[in-house]
C-alpha atoms as a PDB file:
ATOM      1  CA  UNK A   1      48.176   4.413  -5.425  1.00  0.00           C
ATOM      2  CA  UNK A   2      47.477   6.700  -8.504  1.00  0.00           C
ATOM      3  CA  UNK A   3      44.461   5.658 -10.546  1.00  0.00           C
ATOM      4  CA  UNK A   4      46.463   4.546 -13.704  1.00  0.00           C
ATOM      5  CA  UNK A   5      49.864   3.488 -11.535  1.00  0.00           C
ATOM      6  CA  UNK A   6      50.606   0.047 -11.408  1.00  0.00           C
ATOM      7  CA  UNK A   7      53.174  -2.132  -9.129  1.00  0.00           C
ATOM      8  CA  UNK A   8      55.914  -3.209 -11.605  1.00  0.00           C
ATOM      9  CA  UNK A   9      58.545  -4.662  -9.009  1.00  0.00           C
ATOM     10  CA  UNK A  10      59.606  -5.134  -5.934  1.00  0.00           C
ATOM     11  CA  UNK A  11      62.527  -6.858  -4.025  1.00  0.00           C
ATOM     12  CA  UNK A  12      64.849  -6.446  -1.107  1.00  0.00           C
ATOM     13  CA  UNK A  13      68.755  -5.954  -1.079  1.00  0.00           C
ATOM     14  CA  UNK A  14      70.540  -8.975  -0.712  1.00  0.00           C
ATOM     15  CA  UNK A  15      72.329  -9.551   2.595  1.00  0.00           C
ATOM     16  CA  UNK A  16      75.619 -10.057   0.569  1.00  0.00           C
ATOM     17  CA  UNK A  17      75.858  -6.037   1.457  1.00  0.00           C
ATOM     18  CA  UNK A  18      76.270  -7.342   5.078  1.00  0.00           C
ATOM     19  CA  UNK A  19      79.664  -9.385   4.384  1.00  0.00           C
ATOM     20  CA  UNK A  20      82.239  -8.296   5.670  1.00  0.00           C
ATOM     21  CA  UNK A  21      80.437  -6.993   8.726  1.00  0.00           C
ATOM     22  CA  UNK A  22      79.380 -10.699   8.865  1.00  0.00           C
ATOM     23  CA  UNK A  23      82.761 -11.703   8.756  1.00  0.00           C
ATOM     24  CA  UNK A  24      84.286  -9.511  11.078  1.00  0.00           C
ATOM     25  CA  UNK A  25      81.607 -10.446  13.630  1.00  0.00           C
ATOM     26  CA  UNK A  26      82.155 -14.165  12.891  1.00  0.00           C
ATOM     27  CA  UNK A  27      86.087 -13.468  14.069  1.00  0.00           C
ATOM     28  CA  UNK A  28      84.894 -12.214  17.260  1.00  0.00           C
ATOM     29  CA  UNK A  29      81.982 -14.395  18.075  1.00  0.00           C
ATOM     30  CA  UNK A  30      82.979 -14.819  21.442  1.00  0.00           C
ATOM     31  CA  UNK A  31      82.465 -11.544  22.972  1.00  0.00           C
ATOM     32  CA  UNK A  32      78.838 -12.169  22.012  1.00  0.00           C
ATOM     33  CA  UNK A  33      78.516  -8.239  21.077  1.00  0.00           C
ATOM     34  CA  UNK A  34      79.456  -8.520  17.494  1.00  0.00           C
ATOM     35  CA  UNK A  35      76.391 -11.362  17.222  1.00  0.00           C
ATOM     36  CA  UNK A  36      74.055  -8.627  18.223  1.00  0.00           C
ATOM     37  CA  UNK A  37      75.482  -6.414  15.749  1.00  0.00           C
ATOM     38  CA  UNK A  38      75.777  -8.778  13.180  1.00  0.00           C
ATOM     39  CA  UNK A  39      71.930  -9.794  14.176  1.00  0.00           C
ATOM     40  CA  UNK A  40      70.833  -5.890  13.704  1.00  0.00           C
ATOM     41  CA  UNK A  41      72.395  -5.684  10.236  1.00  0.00           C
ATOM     42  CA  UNK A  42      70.509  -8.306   9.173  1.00  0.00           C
ATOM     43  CA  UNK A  43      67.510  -7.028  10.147  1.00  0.00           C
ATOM     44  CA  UNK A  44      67.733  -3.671   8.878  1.00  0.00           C
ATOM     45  CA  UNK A  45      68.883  -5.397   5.512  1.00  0.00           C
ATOM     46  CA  UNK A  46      65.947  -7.341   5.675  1.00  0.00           C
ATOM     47  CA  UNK A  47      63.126  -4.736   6.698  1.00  0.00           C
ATOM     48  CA  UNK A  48      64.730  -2.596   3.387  1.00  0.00           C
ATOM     49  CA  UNK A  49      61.951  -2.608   0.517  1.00  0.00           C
ATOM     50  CA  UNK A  50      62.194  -1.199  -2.554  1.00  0.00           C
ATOM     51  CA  UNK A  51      58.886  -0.977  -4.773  1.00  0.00           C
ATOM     52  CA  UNK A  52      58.370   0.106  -8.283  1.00  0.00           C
ATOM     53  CA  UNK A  53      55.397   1.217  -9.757  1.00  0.00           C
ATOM     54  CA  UNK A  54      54.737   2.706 -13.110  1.00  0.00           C
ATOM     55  CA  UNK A  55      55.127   6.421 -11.599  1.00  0.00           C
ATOM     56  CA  UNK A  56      57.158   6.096  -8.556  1.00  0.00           C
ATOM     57  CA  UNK A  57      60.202   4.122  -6.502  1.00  0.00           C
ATOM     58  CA  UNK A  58      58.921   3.748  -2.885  1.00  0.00           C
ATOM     59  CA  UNK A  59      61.705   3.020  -0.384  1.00  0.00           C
ATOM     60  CA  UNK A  60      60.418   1.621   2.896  1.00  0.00           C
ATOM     61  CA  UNK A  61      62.964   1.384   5.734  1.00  0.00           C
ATOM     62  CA  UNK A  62      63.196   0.864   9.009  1.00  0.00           C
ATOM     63  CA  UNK A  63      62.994  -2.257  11.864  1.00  0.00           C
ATOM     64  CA  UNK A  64      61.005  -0.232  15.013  1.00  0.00           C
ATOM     65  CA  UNK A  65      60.043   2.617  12.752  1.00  0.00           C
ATOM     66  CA  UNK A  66      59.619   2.419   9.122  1.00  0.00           C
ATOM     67  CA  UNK A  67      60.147   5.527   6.841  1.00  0.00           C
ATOM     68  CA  UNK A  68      58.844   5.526   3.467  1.00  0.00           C
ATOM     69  CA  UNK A  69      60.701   7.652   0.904  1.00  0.00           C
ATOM     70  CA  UNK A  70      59.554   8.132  -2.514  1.00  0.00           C
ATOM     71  CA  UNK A  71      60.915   9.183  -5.968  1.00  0.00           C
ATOM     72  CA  UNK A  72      58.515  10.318  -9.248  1.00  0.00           C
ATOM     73  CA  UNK A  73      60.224   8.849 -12.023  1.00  0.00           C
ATOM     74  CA  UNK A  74      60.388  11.281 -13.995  1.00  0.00           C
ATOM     75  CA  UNK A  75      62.884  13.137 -11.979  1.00  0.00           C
ATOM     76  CA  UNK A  76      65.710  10.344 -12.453  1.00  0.00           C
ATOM     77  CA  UNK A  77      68.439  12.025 -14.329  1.00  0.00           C
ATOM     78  CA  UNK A  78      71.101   9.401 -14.838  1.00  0.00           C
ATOM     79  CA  UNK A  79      70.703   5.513 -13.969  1.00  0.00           C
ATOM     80  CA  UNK A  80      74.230   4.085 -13.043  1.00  0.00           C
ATOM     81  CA  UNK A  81      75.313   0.216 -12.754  1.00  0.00           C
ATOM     82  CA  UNK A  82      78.192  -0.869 -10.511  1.00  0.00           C
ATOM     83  CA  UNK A  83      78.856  -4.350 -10.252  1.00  0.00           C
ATOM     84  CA  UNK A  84      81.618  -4.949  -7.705  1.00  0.00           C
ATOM     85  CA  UNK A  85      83.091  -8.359  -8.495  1.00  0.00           C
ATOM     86  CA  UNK A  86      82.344 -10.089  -5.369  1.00  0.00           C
ATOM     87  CA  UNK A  87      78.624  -9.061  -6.382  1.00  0.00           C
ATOM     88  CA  UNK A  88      78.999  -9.749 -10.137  1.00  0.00           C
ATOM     89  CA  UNK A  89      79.964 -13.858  -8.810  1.00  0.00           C
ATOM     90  CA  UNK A  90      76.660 -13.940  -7.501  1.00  0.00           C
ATOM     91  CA  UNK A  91      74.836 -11.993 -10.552  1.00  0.00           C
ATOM     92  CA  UNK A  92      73.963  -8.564  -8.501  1.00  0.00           C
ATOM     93  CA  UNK A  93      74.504  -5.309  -8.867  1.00  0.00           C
ATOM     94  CA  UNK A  94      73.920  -2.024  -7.419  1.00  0.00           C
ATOM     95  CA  UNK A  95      71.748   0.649  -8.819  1.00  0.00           C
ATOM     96  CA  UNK A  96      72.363   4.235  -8.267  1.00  0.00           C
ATOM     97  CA  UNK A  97      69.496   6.997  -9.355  1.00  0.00           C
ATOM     98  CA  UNK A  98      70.189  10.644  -9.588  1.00  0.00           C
ATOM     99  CA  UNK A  99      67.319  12.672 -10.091  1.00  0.00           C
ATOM    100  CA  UNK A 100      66.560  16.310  -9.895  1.00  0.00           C
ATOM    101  CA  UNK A 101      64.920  15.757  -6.293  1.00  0.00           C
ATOM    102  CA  UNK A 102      66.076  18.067  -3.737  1.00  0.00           C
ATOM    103  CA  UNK A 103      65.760  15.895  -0.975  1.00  0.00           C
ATOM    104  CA  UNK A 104      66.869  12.389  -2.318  1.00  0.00           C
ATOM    105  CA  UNK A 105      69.122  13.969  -5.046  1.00  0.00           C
ATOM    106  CA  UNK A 106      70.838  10.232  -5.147  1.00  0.00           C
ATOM    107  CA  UNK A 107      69.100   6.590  -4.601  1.00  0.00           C
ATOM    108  CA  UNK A 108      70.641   3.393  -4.212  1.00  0.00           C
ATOM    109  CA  UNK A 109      69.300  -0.107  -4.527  1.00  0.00           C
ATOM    110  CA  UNK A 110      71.997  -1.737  -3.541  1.00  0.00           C
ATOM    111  CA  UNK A 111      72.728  -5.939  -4.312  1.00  0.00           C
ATOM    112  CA  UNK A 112      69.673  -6.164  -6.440  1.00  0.00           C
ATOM    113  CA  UNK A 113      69.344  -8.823  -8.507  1.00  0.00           C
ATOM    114  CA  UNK A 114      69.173  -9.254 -11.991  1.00  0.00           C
ATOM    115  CA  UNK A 115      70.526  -6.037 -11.927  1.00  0.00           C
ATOM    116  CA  UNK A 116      70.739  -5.175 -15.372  1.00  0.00           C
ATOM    117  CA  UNK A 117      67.399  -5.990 -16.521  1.00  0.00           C
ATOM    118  CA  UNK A 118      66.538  -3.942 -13.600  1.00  0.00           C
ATOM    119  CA  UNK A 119      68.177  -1.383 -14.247  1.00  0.00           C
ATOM    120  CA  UNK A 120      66.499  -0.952 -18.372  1.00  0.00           C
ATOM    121  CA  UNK A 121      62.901  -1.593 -16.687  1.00  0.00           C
ATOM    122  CA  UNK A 122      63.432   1.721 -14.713  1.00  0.00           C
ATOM    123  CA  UNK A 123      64.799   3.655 -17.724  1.00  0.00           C
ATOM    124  CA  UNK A 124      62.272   2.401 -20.227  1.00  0.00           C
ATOM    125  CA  UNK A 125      59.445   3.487 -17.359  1.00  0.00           C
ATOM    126  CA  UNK A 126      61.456   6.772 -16.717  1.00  0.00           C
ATOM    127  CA  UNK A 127      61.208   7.224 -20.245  1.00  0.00           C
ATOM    128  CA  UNK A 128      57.716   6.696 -20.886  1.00  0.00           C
ATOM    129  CA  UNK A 129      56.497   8.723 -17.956  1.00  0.00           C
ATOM    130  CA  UNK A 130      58.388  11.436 -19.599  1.00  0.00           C
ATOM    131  CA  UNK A 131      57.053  11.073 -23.033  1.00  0.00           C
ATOM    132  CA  UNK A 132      53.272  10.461 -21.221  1.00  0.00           C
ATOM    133  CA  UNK A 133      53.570  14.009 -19.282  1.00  0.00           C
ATOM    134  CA  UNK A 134      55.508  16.044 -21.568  1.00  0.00           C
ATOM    135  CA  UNK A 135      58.688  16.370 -18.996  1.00  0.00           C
ATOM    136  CA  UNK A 136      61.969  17.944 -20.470  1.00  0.00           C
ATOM    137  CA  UNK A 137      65.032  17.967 -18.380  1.00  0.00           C
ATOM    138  CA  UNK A 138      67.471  20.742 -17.916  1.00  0.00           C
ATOM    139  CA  UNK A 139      70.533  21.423 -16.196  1.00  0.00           C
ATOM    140  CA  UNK A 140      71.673  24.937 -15.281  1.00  0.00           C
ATOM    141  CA  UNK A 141      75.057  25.523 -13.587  1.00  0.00           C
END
């Protein structure tokens, strides 16, 4: 890490993104395939890490061989919210980033919760880190 960068959060998705996979391989338990499947989603779900530091969003992927992306803050453009009402019932949401990277020009932390207050810690850092190193955004099309 940076010399002044700090860890603010971190979490994992919540394996409510795995439902109706989960429920379609429930219905066709018996052919044992689908529990293998179902097994692998889970695991891929679950070996899905998002971190948050005061400069960056490090996404960490990956069950045999993890891949660790990461975003500078201060190339987020636009912070959405959707909460899907199945995800709303059990308070999460899912966060899309776009930023002005041209690799990862879209993020998504998907079935975080406490999604909201989420959501205003990343723009109040994305803000500051803007403010701290003088960063302007502009669009040309």
């Amino acid at each position: 890490m940076i010399e002044d960068e700090e860890k603010v959060w971190s979490g994992t998705p919540s394996q409510l993104v795995n439902i109706k996979c989960y429920v379609l391989c429930g219905l066709f338990f018996w052919t044992v395939l689908p529990l293998f499947f179902m097994y692998w989603k889970y695991l891929t779900t679950k070996n899905t890490k998002f971190e948050i530091t005061s400069q960056r969003l490090l996404v960490q992927q990956g069950v045999f061989n993890k891949v660790t992306e990461q975003i500078e803050l201060y190339r987020v453009k636009d912070i959405h919210l959707d909460e899907p009402i199945l995800m709303r019932i059990f308070g999460l949401g899912n966060i899309r980033l776009n930023t002005s990277d041209k690799e990862f020009s879209e993020e998504v932390l998907p079935a975080m919760s406490n999604a909201v207050e989420l959501k205003e810690t990343i723009r109040n850092l994305v803000e500051a880190l803007r403010v701290k190193r003088n960063v302007r955004e502009m669009d040309f099309r």
